[in-house]
Every structure is written in structure tokens, then in C-alpha cells.
PDB file of N, CA and C in Angstrom:
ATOM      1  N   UNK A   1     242.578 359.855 252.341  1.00  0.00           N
ATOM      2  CA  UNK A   1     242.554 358.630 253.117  1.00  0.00           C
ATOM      3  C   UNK A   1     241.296 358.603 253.980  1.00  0.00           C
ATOM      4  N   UNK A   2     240.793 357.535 254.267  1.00  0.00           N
ATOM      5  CA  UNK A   2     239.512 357.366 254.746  1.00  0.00           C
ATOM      6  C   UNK A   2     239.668 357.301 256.530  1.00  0.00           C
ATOM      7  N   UNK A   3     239.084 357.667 257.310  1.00  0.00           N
ATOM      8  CA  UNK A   3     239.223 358.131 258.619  1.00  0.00           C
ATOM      9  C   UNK A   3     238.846 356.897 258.958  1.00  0.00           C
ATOM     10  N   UNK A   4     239.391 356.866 260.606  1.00  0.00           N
ATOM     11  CA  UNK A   4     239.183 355.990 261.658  1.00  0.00           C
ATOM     12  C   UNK A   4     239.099 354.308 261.076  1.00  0.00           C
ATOM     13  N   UNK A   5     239.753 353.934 259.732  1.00  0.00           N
ATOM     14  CA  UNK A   5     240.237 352.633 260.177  1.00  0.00           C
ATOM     15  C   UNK A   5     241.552 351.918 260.442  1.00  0.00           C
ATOM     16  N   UNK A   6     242.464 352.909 260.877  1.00  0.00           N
ATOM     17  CA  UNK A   6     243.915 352.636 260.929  1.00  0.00           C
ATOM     18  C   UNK A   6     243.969 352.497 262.386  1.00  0.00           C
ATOM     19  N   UNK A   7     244.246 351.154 262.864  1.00  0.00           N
ATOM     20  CA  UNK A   7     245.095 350.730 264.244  1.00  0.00           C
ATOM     21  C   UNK A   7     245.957 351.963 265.091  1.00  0.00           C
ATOM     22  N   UNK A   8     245.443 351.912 265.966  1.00  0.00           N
ATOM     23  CA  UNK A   8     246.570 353.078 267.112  1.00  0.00           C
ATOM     24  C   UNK A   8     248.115 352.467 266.953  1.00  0.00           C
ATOM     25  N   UNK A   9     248.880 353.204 266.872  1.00  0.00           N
ATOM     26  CA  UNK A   9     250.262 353.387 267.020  1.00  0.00           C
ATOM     27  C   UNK A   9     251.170 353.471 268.286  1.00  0.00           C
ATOM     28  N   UNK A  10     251.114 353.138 269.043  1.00  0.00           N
ATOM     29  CA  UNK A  10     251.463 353.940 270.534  1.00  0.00           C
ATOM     30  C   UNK A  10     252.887 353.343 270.824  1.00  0.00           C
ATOM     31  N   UNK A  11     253.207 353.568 271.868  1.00  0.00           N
ATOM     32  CA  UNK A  11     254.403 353.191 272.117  1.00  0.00           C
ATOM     33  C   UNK A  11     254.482 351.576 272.790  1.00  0.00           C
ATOM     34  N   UNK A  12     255.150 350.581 272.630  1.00  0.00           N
ATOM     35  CA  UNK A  12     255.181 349.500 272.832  1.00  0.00           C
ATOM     36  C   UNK A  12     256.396 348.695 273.757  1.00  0.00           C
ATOM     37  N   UNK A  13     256.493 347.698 274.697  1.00  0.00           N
ATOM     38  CA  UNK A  13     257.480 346.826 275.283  1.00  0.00           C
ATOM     39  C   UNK A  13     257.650 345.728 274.721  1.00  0.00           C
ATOM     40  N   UNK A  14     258.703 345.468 273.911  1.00  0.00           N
ATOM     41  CA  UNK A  14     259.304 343.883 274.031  1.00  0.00           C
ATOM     42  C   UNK A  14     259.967 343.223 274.823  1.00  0.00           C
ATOM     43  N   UNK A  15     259.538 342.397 275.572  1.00  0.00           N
ATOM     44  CA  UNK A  15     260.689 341.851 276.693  1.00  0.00           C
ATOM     45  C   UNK A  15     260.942 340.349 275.937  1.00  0.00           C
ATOM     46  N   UNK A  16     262.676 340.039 276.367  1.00  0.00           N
ATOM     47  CA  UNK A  16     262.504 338.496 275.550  1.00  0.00           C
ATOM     48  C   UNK A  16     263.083 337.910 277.207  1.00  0.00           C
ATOM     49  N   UNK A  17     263.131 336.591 277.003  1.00  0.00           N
ATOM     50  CA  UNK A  17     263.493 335.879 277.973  1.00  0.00           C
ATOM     51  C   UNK A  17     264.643 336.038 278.884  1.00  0.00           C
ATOM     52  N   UNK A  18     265.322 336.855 278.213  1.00  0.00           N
ATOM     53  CA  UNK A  18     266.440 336.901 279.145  1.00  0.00           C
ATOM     54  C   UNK A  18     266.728 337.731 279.625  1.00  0.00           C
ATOM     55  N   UNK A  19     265.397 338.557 279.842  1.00  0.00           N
ATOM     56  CA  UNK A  19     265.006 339.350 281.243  1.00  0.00           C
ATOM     57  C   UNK A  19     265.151 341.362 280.149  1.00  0.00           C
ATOM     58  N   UNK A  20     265.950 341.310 279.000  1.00  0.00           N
ATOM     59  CA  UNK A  20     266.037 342.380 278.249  1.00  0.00           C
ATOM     60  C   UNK A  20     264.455 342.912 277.866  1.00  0.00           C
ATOM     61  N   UNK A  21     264.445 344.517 278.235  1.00  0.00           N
ATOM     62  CA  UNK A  21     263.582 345.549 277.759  1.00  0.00           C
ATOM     63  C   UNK A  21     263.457 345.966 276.716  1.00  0.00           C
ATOM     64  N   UNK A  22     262.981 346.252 275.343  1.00  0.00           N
ATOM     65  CA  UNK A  22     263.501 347.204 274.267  1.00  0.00           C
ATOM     66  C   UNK A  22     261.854 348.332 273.933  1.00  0.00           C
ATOM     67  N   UNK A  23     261.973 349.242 274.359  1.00  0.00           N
ATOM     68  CA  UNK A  23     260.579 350.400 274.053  1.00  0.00           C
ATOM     69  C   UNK A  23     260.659 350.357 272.123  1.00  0.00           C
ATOM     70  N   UNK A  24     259.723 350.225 271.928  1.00  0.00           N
ATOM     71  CA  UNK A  24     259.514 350.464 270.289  1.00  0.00           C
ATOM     72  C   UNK A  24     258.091 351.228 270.145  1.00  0.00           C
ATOM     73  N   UNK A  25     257.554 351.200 269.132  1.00  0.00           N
ATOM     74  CA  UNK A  25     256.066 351.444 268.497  1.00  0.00           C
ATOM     75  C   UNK A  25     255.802 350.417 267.875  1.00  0.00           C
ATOM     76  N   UNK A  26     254.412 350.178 268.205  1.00  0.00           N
ATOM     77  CA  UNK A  26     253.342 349.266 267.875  1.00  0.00           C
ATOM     78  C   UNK A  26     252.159 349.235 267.554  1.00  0.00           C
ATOM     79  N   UNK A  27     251.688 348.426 266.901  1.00  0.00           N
ATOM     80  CA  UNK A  27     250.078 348.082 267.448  1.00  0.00           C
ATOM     81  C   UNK A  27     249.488 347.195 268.550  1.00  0.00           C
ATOM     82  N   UNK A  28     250.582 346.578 268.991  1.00  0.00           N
ATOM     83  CA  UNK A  28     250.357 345.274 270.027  1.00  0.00           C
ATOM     84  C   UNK A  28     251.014 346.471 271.245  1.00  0.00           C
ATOM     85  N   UNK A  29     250.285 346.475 272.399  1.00  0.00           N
ATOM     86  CA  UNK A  29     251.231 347.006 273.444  1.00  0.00           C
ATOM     87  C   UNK A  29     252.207 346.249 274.180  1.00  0.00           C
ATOM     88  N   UNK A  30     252.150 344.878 274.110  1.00  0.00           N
ATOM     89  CA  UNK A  30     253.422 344.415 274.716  1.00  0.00           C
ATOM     90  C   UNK A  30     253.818 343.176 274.024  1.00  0.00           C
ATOM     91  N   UNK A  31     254.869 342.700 273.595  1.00  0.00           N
ATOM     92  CA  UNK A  31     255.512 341.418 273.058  1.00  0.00           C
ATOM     93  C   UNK A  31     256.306 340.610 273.667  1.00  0.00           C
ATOM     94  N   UNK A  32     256.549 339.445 274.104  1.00  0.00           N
ATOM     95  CA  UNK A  32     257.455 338.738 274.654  1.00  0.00           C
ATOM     96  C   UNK A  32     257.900 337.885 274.216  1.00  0.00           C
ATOM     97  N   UNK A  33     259.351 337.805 273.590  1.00  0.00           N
ATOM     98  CA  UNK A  33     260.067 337.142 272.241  1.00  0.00           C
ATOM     99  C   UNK A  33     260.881 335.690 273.548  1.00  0.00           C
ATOM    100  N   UNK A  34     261.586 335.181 272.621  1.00  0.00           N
ATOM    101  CA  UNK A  34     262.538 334.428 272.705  1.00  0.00           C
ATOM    102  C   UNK A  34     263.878 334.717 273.204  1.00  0.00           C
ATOM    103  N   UNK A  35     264.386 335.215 272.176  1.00  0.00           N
ATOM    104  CA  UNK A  35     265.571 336.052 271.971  1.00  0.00           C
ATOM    105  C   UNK A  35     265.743 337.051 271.439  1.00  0.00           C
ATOM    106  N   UNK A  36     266.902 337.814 271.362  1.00  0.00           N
ATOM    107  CA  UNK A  36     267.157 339.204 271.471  1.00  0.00           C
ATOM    108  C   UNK A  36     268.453 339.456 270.772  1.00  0.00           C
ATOM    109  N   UNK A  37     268.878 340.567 270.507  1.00  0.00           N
ATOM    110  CA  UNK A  37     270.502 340.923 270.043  1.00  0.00           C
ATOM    111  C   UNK A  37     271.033 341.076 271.440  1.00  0.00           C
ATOM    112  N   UNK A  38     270.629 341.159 272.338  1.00  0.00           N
ATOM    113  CA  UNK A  38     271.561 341.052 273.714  1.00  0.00           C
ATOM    114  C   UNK A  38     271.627 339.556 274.064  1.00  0.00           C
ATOM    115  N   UNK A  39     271.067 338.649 273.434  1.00  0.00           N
ATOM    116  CA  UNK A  39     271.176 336.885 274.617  1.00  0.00           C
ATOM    117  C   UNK A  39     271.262 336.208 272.795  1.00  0.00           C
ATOM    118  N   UNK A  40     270.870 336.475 271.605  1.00  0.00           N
ATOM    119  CA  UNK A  40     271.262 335.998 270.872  1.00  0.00           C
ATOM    120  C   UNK A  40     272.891 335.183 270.238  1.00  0.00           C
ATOM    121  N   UNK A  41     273.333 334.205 269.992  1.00  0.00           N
ATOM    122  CA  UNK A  41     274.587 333.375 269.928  1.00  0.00           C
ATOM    123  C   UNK A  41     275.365 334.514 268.765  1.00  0.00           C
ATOM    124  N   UNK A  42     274.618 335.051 268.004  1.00  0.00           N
ATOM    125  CA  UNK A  42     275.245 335.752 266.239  1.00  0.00           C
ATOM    126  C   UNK A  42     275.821 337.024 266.949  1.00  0.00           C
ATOM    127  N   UNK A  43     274.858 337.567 267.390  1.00  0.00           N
ATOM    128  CA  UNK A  43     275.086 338.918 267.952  1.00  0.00           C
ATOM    129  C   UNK A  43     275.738 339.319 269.034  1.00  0.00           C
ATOM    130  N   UNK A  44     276.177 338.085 269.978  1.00  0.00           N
ATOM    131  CA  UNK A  44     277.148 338.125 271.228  1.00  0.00           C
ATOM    132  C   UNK A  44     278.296 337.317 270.544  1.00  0.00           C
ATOM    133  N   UNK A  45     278.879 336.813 269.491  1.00  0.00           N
ATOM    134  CA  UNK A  45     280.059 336.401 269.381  1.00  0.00           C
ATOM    135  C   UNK A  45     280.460 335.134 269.356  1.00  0.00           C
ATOM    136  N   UNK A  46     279.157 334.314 270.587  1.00  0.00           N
ATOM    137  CA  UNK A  46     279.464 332.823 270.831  1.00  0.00           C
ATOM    138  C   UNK A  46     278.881 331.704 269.828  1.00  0.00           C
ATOM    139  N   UNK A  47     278.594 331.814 269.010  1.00  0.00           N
ATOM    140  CA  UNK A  47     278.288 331.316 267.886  1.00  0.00           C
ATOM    141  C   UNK A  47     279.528 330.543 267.468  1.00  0.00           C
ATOM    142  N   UNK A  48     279.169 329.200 267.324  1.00  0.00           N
ATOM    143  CA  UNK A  48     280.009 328.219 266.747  1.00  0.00           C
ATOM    144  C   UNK A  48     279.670 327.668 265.241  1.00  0.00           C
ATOM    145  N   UNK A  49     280.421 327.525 264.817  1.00  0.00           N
ATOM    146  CA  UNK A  49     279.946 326.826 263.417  1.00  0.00           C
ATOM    147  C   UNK A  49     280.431 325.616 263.197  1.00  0.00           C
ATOM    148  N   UNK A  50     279.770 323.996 263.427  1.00  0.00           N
ATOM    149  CA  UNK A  50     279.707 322.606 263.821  1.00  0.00           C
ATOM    150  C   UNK A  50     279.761 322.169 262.165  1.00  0.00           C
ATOM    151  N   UNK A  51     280.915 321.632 261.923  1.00  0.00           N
ATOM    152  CA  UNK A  51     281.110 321.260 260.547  1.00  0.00           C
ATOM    153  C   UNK A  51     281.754 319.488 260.870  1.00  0.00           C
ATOM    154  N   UNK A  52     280.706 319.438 261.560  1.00  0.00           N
ATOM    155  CA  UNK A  52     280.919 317.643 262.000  1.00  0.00           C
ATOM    156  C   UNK A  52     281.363 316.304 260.465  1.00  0.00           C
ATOM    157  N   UNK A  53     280.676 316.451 259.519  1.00  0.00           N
ATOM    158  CA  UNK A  53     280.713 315.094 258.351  1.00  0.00           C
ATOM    159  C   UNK A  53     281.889 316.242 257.452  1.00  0.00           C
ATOM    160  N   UNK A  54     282.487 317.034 257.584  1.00  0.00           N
ATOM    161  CA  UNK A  54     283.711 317.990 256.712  1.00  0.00           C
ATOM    162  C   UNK A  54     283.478 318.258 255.459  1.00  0.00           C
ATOM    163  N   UNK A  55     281.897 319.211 255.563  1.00  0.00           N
ATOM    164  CA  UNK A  55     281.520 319.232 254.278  1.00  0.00           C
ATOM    165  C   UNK A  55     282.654 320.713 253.773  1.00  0.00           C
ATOM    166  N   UNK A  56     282.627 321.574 254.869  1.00  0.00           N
ATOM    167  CA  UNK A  56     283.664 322.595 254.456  1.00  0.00           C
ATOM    168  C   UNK A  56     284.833 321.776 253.808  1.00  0.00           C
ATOM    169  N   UNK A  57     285.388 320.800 254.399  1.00  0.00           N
ATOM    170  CA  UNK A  57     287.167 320.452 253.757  1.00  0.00           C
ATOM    171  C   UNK A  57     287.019 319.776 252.462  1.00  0.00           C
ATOM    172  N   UNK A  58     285.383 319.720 252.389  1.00  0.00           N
ATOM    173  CA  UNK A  58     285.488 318.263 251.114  1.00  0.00           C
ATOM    174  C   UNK A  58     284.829 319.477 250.036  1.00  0.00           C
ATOM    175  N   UNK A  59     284.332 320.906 250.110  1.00  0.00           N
ATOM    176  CA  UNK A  59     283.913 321.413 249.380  1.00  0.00           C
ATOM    177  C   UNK A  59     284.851 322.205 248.941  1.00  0.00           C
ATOM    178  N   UNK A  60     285.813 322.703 249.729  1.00  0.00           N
ATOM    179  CA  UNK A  60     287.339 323.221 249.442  1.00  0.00           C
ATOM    180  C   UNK A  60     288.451 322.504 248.481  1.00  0.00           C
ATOM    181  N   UNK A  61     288.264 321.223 249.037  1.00  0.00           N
ATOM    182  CA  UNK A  61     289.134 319.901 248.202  1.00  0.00           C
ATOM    183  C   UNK A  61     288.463 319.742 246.772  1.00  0.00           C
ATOM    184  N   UNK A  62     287.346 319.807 246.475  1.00  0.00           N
ATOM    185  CA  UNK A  62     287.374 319.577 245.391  1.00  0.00           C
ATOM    186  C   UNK A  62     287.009 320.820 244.459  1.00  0.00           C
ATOM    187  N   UNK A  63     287.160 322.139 244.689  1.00  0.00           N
ATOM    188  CA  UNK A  63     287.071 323.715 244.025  1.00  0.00           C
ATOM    189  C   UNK A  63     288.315 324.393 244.088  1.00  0.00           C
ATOM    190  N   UNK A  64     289.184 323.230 244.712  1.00  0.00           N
ATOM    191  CA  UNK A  64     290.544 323.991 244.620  1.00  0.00           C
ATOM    192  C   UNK A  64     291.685 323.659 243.384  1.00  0.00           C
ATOM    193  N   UNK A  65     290.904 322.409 243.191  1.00  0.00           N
ATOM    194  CA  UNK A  65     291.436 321.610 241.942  1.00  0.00           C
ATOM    195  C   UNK A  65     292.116 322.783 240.866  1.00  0.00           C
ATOM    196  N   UNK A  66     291.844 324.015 241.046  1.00  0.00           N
ATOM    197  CA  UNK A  66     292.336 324.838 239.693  1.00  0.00           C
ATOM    198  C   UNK A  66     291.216 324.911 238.642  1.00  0.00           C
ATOM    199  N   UNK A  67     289.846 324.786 239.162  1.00  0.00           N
ATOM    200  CA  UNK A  67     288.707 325.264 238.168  1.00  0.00           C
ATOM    201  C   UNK A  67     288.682 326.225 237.720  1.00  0.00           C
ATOM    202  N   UNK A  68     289.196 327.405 238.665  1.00  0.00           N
ATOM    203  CA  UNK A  68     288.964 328.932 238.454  1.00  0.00           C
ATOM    204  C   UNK A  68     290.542 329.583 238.237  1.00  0.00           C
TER     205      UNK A  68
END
């Protein structure tokens, strides 16, 4: 492998908005995201799933017919 053109590695901070720390490795020394698995909706539980026009009941209604 050819010397000295590979980016430093060092140790790195992501902070996202909702004030969460996470230490990683990088090439960037610091990142500041959005969201996180600590303030994320999937990963805390509160995640809703909005099935407003009933495409779930109308995709059920008609695969239940006894196709399979």
C-alpha cells in the first residue's frame, strides 16, 4: 500500500439535536445530525402508523378473498 495518502482516523463526536453525545471514529472530527436512536420516533416506540384513505383495510379486503 502506498504511504501517506489515507485520511487520519481519530476519534470523533456526533451530537444530534436533542442535546445526545455519541464518541465514534472518523475522518470528520465532529458531526451534528438531526436525530438519533435516543430522540428518533422508530427507536423510542412513539411511532404511529397514519393509515388515513384505508389502504391497509382495502388491501386486506381484497387478498382475503381466498387467493391463497
Amino acid at each position: 500500500m502506498r504511504k501517506n495518502i489515507h485520511p487520519k482516523y481519530d476519534e470523533a463526536t456526533v451530537t444530534c439535536a436533542c442535546g445526545n453525545e455519541i464518541k465514534t471514529r472518523s475522518t470528520v472530527k465532529q458531526m451534528h445530525v438531526n436525530t438519533c436512536s435516543s430522540c428518533h420516533p422508530f427507536f423510542t416506540g412513539s411511532a404511529k402508523l397514519i393509515d388515513t384513505e384505508g389502504r391497509v383495510d382495502r388491501f386486506n379486503k381484497r387478498f382475503s378473498e381466498g387467493m391463497y
